[in-house]
C-alpha atoms as a PDB file:
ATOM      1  CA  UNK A   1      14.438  -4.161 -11.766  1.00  0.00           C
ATOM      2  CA  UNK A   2      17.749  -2.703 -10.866  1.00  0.00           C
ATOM      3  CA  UNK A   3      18.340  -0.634  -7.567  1.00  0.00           C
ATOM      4  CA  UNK A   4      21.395   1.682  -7.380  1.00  0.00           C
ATOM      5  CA  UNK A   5      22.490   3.523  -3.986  1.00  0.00           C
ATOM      6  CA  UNK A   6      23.186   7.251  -4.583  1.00  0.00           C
ATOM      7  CA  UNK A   7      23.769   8.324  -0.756  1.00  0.00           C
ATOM      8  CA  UNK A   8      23.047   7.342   2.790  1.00  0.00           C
ATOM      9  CA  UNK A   9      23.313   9.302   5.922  1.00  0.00           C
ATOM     10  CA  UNK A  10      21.938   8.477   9.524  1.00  0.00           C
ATOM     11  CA  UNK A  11      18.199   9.800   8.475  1.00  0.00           C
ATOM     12  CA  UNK A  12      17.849   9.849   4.637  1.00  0.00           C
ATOM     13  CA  UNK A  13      18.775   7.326   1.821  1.00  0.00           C
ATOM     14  CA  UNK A  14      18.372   7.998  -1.983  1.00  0.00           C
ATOM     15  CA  UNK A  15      18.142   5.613  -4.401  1.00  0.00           C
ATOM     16  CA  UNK A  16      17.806   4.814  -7.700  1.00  0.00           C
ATOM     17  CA  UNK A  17      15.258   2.596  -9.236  1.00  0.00           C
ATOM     18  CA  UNK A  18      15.695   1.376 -12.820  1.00  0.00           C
ATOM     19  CA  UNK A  19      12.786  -1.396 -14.999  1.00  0.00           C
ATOM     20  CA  UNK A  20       9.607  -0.382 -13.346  1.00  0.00           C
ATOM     21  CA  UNK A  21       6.968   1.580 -13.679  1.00  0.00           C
ATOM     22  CA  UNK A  22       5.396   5.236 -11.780  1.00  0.00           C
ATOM     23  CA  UNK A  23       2.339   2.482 -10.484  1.00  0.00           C
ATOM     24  CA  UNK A  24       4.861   0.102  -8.625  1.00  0.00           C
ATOM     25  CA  UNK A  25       7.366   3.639  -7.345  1.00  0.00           C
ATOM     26  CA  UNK A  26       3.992   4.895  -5.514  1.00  0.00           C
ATOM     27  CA  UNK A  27       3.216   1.962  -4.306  1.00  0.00           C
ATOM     28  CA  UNK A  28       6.435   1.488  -2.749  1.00  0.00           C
ATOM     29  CA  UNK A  29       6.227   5.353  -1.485  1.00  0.00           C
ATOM     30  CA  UNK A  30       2.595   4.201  -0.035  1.00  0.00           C
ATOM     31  CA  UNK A  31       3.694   1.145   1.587  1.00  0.00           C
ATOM     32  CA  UNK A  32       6.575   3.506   3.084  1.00  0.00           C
ATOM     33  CA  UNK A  33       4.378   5.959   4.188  1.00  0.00           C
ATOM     34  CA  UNK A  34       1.413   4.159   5.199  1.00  0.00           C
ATOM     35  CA  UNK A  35       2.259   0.393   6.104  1.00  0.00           C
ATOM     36  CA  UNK A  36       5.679   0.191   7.435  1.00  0.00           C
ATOM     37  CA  UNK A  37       5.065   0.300  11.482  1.00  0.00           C
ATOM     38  CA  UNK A  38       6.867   2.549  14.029  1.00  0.00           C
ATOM     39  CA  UNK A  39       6.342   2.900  18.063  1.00  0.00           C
ATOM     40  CA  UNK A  40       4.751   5.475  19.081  1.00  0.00           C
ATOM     41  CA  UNK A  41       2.622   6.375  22.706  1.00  0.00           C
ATOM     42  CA  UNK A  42      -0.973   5.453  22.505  1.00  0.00           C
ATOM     43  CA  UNK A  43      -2.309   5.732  26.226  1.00  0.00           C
ATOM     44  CA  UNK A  44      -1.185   8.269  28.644  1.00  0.00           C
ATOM     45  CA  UNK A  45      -2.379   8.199  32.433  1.00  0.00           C
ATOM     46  CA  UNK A  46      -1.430  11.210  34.225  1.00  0.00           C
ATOM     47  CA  UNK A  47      -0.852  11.466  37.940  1.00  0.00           C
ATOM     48  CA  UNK A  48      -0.119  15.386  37.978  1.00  0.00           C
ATOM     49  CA  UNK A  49      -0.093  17.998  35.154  1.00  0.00           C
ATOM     50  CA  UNK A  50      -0.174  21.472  36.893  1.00  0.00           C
ATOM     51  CA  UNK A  51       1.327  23.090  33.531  1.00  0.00           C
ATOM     52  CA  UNK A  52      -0.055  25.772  31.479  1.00  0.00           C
ATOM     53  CA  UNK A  53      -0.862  22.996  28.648  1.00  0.00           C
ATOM     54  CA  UNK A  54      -4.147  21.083  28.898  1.00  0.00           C
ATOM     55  CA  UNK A  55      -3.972  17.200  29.151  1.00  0.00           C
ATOM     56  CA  UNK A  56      -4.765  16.439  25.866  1.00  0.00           C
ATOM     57  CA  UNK A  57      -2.556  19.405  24.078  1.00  0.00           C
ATOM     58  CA  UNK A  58       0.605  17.457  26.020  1.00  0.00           C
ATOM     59  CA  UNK A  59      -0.810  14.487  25.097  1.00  0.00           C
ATOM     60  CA  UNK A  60      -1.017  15.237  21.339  1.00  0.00           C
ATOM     61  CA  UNK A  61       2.862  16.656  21.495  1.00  0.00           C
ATOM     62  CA  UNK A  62       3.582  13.283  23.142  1.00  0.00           C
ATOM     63  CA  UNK A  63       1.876  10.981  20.745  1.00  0.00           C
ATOM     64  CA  UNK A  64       4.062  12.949  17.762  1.00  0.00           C
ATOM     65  CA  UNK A  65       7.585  12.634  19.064  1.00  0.00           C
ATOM     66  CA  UNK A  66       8.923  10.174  17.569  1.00  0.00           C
ATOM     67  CA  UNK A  67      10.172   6.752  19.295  1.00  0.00           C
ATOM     68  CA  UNK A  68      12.759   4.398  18.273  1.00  0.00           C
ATOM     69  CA  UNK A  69      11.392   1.405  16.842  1.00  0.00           C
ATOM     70  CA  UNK A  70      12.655  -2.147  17.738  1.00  0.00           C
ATOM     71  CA  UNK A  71      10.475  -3.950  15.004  1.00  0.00           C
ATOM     72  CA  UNK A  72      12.405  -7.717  16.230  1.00  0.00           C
ATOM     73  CA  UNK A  73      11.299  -7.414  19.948  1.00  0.00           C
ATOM     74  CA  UNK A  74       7.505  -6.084  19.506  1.00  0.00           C
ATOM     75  CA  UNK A  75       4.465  -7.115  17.591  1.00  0.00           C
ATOM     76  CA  UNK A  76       1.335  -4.981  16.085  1.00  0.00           C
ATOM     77  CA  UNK A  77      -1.498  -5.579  18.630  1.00  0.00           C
ATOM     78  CA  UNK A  78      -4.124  -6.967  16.568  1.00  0.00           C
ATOM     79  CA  UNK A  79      -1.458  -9.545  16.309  1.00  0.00           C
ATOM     80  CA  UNK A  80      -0.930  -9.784  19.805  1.00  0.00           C
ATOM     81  CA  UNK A  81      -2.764 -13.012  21.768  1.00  0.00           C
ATOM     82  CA  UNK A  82      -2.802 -11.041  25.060  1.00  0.00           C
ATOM     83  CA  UNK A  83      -5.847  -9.338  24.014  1.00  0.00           C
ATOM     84  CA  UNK A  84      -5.258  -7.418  26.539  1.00  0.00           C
ATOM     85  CA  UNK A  85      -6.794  -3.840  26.239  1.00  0.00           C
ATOM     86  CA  UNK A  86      -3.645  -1.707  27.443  1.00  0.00           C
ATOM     87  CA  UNK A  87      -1.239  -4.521  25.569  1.00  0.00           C
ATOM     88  CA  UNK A  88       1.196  -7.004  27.020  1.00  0.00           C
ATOM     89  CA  UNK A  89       5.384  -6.796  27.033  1.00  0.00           C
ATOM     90  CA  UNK A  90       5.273  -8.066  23.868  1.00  0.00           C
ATOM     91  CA  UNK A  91       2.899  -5.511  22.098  1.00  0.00           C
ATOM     92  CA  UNK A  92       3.658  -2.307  24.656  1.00  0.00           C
ATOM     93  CA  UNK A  93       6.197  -0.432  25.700  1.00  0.00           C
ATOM     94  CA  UNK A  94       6.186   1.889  29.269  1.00  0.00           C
ATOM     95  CA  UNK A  95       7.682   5.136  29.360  1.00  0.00           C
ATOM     96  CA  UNK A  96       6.946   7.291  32.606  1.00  0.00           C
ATOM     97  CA  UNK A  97       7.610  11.392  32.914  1.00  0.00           C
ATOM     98  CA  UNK A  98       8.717  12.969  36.506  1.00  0.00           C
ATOM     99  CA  UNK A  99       9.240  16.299  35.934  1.00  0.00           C
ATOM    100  CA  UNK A 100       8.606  19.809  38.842  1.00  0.00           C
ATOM    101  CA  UNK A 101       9.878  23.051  38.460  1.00  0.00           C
ATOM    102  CA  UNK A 102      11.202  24.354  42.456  1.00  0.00           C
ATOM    103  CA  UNK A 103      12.664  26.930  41.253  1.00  0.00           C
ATOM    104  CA  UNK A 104      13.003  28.856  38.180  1.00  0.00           C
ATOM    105  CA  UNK A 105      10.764  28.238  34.988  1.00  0.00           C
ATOM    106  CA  UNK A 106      12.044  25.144  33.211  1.00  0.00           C
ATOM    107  CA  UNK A 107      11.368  23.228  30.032  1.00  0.00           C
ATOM    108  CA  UNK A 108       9.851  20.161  29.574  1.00  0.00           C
ATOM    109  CA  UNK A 109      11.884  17.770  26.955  1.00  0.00           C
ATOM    110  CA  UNK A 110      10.880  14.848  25.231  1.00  0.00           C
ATOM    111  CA  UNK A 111      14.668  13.646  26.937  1.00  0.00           C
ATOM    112  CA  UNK A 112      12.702  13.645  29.931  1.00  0.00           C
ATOM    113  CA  UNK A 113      10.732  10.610  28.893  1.00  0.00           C
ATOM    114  CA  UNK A 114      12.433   7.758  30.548  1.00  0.00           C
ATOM    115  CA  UNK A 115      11.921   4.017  28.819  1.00  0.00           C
ATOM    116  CA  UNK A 116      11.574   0.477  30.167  1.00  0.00           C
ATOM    117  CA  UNK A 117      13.386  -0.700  27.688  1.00  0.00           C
ATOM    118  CA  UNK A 118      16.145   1.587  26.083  1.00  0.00           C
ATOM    119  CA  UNK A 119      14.937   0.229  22.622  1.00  0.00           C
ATOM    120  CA  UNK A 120      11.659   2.725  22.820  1.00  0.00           C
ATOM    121  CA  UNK A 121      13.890   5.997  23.235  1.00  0.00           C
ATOM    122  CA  UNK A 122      12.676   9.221  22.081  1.00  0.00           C
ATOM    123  CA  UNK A 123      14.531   9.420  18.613  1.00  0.00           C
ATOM    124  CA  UNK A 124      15.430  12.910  19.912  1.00  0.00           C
ATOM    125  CA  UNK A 125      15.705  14.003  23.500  1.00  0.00           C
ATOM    126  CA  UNK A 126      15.714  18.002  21.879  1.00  0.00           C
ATOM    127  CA  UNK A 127      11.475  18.324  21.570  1.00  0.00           C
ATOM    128  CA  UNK A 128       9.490  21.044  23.510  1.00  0.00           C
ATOM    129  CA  UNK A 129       6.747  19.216  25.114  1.00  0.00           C
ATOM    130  CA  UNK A 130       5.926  22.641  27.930  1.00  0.00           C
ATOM    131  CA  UNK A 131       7.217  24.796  30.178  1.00  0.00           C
ATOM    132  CA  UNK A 132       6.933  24.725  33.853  1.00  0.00           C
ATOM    133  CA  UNK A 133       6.808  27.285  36.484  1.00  0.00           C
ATOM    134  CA  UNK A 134       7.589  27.145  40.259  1.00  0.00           C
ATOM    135  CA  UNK A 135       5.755  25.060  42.078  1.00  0.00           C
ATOM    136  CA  UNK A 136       4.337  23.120  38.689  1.00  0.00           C
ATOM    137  CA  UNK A 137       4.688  19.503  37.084  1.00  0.00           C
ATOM    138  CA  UNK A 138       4.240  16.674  35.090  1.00  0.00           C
ATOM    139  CA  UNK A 139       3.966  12.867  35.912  1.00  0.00           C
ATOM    140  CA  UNK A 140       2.349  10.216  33.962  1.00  0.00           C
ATOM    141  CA  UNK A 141       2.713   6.889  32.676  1.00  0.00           C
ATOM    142  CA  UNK A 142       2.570   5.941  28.891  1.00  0.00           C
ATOM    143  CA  UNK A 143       1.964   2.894  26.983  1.00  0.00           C
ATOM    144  CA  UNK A 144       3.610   2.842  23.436  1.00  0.00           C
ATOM    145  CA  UNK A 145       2.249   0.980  20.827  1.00  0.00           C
ATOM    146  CA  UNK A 146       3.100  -0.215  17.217  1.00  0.00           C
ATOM    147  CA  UNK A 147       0.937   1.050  14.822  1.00  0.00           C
ATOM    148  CA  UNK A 148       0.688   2.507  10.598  1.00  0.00           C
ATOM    149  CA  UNK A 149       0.225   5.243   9.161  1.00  0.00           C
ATOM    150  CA  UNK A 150      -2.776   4.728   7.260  1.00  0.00           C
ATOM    151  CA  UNK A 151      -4.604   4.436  11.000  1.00  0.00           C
ATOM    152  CA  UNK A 152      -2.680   8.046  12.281  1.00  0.00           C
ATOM    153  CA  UNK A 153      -0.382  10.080  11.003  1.00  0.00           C
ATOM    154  CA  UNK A 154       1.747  10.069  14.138  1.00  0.00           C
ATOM    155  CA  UNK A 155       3.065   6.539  13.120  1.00  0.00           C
ATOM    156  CA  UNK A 156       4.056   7.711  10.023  1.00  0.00           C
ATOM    157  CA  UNK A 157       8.182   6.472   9.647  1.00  0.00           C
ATOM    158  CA  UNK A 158       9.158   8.888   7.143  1.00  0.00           C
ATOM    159  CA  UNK A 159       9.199  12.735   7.419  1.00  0.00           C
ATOM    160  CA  UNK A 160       9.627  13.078   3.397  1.00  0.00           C
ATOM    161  CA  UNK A 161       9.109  10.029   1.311  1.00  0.00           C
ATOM    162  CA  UNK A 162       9.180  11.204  -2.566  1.00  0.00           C
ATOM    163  CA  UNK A 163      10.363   9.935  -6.156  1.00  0.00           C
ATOM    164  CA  UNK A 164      11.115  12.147  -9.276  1.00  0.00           C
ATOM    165  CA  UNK A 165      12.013  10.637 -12.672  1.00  0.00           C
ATOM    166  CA  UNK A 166      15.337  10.774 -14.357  1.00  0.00           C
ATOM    167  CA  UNK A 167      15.875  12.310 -17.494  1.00  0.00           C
ATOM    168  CA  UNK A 168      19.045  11.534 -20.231  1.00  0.00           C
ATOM    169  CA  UNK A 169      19.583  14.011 -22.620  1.00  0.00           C
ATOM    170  CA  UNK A 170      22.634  14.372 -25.219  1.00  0.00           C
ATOM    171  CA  UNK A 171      25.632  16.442 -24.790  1.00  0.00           C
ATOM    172  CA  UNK A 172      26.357  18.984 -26.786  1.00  0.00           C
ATOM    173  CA  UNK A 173      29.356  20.250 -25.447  1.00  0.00           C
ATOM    174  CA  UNK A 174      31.474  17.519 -23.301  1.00  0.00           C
ATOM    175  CA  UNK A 175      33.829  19.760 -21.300  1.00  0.00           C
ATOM    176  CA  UNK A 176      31.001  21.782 -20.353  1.00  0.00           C
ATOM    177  CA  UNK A 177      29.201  18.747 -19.287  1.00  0.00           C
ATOM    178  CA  UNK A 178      32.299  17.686 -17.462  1.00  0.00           C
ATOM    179  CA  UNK A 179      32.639  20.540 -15.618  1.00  0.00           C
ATOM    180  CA  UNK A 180      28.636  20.741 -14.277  1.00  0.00           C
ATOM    181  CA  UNK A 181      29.040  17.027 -13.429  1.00  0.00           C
ATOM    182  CA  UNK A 182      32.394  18.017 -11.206  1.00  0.00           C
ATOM    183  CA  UNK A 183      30.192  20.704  -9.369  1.00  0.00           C
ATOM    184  CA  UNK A 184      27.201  19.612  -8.911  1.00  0.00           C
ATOM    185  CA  UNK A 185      28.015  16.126  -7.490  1.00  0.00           C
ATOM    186  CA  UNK A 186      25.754  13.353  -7.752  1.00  0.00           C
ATOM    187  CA  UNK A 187      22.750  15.576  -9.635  1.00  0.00           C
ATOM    188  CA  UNK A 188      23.935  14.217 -12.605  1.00  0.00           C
ATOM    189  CA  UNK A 189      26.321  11.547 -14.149  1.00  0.00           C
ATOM    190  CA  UNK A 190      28.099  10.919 -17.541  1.00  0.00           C
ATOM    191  CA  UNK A 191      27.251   8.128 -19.929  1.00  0.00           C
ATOM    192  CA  UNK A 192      28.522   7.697 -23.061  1.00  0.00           C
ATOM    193  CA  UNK A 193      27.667  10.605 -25.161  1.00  0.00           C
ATOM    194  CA  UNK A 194      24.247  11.288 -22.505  1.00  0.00           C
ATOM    195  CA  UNK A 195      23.951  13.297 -19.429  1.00  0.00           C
ATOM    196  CA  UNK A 196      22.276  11.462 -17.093  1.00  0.00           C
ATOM    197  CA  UNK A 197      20.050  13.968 -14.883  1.00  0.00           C
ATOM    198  CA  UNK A 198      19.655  12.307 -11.155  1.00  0.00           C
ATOM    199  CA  UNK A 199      18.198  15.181  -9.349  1.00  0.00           C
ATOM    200  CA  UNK A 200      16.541  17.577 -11.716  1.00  0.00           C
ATOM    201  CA  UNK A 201      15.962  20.067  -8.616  1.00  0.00           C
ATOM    202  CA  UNK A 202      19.298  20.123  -7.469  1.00  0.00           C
ATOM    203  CA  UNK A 203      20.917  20.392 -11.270  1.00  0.00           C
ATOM    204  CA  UNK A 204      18.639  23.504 -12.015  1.00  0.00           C
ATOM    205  CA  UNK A 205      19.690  24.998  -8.666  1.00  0.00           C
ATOM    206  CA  UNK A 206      23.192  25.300 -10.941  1.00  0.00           C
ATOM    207  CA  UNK A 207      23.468  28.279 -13.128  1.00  0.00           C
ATOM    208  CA  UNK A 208      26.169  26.262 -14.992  1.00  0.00           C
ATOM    209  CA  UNK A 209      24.196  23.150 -15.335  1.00  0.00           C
ATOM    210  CA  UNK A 210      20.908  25.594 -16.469  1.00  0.00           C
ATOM    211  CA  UNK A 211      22.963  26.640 -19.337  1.00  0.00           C
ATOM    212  CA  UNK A 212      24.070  23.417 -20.217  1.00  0.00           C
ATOM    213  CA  UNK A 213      20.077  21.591 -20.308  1.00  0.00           C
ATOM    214  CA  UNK A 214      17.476  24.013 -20.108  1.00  0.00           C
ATOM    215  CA  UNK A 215      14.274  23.200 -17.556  1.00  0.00           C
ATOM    216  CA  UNK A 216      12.180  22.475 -20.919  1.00  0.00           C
ATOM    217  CA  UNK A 217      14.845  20.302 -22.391  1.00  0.00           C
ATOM    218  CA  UNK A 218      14.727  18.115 -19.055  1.00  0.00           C
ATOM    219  CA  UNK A 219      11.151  17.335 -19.173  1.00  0.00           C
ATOM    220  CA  UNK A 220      11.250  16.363 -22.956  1.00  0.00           C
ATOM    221  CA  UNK A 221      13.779  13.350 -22.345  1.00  0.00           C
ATOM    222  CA  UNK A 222      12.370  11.903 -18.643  1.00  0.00           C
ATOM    223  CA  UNK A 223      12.623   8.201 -18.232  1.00  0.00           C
ATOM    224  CA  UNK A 224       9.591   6.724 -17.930  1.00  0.00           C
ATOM    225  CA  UNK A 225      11.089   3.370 -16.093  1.00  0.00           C
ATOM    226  CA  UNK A 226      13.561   5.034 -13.826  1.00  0.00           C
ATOM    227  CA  UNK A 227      13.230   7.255 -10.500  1.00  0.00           C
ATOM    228  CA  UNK A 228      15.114   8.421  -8.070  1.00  0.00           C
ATOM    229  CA  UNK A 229      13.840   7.885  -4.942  1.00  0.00           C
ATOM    230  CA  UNK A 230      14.383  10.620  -1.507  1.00  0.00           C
ATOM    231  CA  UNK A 231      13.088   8.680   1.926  1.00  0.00           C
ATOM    232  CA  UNK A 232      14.200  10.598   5.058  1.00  0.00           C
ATOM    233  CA  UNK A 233      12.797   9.537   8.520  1.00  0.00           C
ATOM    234  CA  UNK A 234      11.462  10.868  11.384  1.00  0.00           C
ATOM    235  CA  UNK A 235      14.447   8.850  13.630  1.00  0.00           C
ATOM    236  CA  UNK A 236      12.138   5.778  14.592  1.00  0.00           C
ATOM    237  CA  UNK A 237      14.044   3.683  12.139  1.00  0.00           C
ATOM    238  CA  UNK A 238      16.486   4.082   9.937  1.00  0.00           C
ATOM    239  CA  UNK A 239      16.018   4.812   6.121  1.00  0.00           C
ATOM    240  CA  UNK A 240      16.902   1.578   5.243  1.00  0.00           C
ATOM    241  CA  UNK A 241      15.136  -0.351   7.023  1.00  0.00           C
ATOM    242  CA  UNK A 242      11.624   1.748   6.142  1.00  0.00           C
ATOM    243  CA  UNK A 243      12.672   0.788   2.387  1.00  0.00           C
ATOM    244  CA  UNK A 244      13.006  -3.362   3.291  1.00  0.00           C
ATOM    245  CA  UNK A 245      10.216  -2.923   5.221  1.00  0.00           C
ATOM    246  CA  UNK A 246       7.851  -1.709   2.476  1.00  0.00           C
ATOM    247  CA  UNK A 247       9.569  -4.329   0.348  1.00  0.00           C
ATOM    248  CA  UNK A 248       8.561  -7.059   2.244  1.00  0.00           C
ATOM    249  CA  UNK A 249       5.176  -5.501   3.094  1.00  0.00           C
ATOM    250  CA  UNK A 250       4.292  -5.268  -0.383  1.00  0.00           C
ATOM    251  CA  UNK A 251       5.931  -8.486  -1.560  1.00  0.00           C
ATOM    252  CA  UNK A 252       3.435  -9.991   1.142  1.00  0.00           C
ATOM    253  CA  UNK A 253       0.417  -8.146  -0.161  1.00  0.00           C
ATOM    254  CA  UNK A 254       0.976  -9.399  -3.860  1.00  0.00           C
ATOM    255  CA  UNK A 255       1.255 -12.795  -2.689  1.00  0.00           C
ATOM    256  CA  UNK A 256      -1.858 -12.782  -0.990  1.00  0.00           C
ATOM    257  CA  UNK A 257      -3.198 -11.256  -4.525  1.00  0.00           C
ATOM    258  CA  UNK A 258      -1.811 -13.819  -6.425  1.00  0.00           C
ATOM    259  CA  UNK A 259      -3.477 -16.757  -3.989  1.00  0.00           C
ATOM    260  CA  UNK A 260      -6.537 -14.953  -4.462  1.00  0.00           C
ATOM    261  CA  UNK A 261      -6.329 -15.161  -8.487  1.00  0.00           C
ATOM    262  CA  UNK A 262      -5.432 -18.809  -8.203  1.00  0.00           C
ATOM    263  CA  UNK A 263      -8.533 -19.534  -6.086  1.00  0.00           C
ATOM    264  CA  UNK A 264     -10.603 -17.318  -7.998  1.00  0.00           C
ATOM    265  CA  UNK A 265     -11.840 -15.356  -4.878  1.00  0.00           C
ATOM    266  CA  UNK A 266     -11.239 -11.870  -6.367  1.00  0.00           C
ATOM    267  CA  UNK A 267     -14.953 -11.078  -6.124  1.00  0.00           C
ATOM    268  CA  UNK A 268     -15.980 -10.615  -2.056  1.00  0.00           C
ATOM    269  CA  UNK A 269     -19.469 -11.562  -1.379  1.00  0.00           C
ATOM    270  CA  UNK A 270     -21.576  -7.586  -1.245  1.00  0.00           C
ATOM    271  CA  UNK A 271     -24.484  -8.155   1.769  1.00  0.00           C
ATOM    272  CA  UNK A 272     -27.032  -6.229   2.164  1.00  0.00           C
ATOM    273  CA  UNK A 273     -27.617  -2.954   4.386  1.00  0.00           C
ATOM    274  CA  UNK A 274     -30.856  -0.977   5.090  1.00  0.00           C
ATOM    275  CA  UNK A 275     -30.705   2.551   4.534  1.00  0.00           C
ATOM    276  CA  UNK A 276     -32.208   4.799   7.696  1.00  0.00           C
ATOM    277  CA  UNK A 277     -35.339   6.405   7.355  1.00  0.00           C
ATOM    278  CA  UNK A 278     -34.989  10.042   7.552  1.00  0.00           C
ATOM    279  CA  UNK A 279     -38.350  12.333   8.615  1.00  0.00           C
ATOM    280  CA  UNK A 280     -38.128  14.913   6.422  1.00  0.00           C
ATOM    281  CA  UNK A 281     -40.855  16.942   8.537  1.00  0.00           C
ATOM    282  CA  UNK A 282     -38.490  17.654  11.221  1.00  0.00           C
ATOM    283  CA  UNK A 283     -36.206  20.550  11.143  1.00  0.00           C
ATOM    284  CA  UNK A 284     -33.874  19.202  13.461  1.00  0.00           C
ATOM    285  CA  UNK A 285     -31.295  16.866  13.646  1.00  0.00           C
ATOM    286  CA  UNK A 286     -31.071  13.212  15.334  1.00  0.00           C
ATOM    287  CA  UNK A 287     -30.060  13.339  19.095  1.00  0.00           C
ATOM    288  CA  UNK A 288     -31.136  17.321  19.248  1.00  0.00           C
ATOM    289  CA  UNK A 289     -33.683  16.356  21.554  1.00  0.00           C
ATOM    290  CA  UNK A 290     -37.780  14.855  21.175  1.00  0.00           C
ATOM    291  CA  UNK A 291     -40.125  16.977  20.059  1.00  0.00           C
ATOM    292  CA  UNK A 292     -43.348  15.752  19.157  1.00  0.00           C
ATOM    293  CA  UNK A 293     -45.015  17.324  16.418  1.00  0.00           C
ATOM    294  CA  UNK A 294     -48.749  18.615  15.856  1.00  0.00           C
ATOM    295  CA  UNK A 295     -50.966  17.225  14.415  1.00  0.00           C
ATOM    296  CA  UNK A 296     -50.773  19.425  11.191  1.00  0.00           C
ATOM    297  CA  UNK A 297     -46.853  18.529  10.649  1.00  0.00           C
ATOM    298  CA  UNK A 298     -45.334  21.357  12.633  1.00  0.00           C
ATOM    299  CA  UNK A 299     -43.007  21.445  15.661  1.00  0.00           C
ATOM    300  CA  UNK A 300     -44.355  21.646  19.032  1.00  0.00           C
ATOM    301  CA  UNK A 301     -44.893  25.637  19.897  1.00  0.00           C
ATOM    302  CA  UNK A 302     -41.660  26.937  21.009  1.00  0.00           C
ATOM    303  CA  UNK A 303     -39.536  25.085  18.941  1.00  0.00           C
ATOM    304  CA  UNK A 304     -37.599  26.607  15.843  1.00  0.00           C
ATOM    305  CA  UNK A 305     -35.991  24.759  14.438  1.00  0.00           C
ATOM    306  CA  UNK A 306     -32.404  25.614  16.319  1.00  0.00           C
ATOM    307  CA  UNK A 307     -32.948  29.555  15.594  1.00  0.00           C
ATOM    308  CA  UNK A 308     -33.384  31.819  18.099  1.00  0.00           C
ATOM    309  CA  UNK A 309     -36.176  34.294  17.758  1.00  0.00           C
ATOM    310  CA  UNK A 310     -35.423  37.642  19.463  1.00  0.00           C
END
């Protein structure tokens, strides 16, 4: 397996991967999406909220923004020994919110979120949380948690995590080939007597380079062991780090596999369940209520079955 870097910027890397197959490139983009762990605010206790949003609207909008993530300092909680419901200093993070309007209507920024520990910023201090009128605000206390993905979407480190493959297909005319390569950047590369196709979206977005390799042509010669990889993220860590992350996630994972094979414990024991009994006589639902039925199987008098009669 060969990794190449083809740009990196504050909030995206792309890469290309080279001796592996489209199974192992989504599992990577899984691991990335789903695995890799992020802070974000779990429990909010409000002391005040006199806004026009309801409690748990602001406390959706607060759960999404994203936090910085200081993966050295903090621990997922199920890995925690405080057991503690509400988390410990080394699972949880505190950020409070002291915001009133006296005066004209103001908004409500997720800057205004102020952290224990500098670490657990917002990512960006720029997100509309609400808007307050005279005489209105918002205090509360939050608890930030590490968490994946695959549990809520909010912990999710990446805003765009996808691969595409590459495709190599022969030149036919070199200074034409030359040319698209010189405007179109790192979409595609020379090799030898090949054009090597990096970013198939970006090359067709060139009238030049359309010319040159038509859309058809480009899906006839893909590479069926090499991707290029996009991961941008939401500002909780940086692109980098989400890709090493997933790395050593899933390097982790197969190890576990491969202790498995050795012990031959790929085969978990299946126990047995009892499956509810469901009365099909009644018309209504568990929970709806108890209504005892006649003797001839139908519902007491006055009951129908959730249908009003008119």
């Amino acid at each position: 397996m060969k990794t190449t870097i083809v740009s990196l910027t504050e909030d995206t890397v792309r890469f290309l991967i080279e001796g592996v197959d489209t199974a192992f490139v989504n599992a990577l983009r899984r691991t990335m999406v789903s695995e890799v762990p992020t802070m974000t605010i779990e429990d909010i206790f409000y002391f005040d909220n006199s806004s026009l949003v309801p409690d748990e609207i602001l406390a959706n909008r607060i759960g999404f923004t994203p936090l910085k993530t200081d993966l050295d300092s903090y621990v997922l909680p199920e890995e925690c020994d405080c057991e503690a419901e509400l988390g410990c200093p080394k699972c949880r993070a505190v950020l409070t919110m002291d915001v009133e309007s006296t005066g004209d209507t103001i908004t409500v920024y997720s800057g205004d979120l102020v952290p224990d520990d500098p670490n657990t910023a917002p990512a960006s201090d720029k997100i509309v949380l609400a808007k307050l009128a005279e005489g209105q605000a918002i205090r509360f206390e939050a608890y930030a948690q590490l968490g994946q993905g695959k549990v809520h979407s909010k912990w999710t480190p990446t805003s765009m995590c996808v691969y595409q493959n590459v495709s190599v297909i022969p030149i036919t005319d070199k200074a034409q080939a030359e040319d698209c390569v010189s405007d179109c950047g790192d979409a595609a590369v020379i090799e030898g007597d090949s054009l090597k196709i990096i970013d198939i979206q970006k090359f067709d977005s060139c009238k030049r380079c359309r010319e040159l390799a038509p859309h058809e042509q480009i899906l006839e010669n893909l590479k069926e062991d090499e991707f290029l990889f996009t991961v941008e993220s939401t500002g909780a860590l940086p692109p980098q780090r989400i890709v090493t992350e997933a790395v050593k996630i899933l390097k982790q994972k197969l190890a576990t596999l491969s202790e498995k094979v050795d012990k031959d414990e790929l085969h978990d024991e299946i126990s047995d369940f009892e499956v509810p009994e469901l009365d099909e006589g009644k018309l209504y639902s568990v929970g709806s209520g108890d209504f005892d039925e006649d003797e001839e199987g139908g519902a007491e008098e006055g009951f129908t079955g959730g249908i009003d009669e008119e």
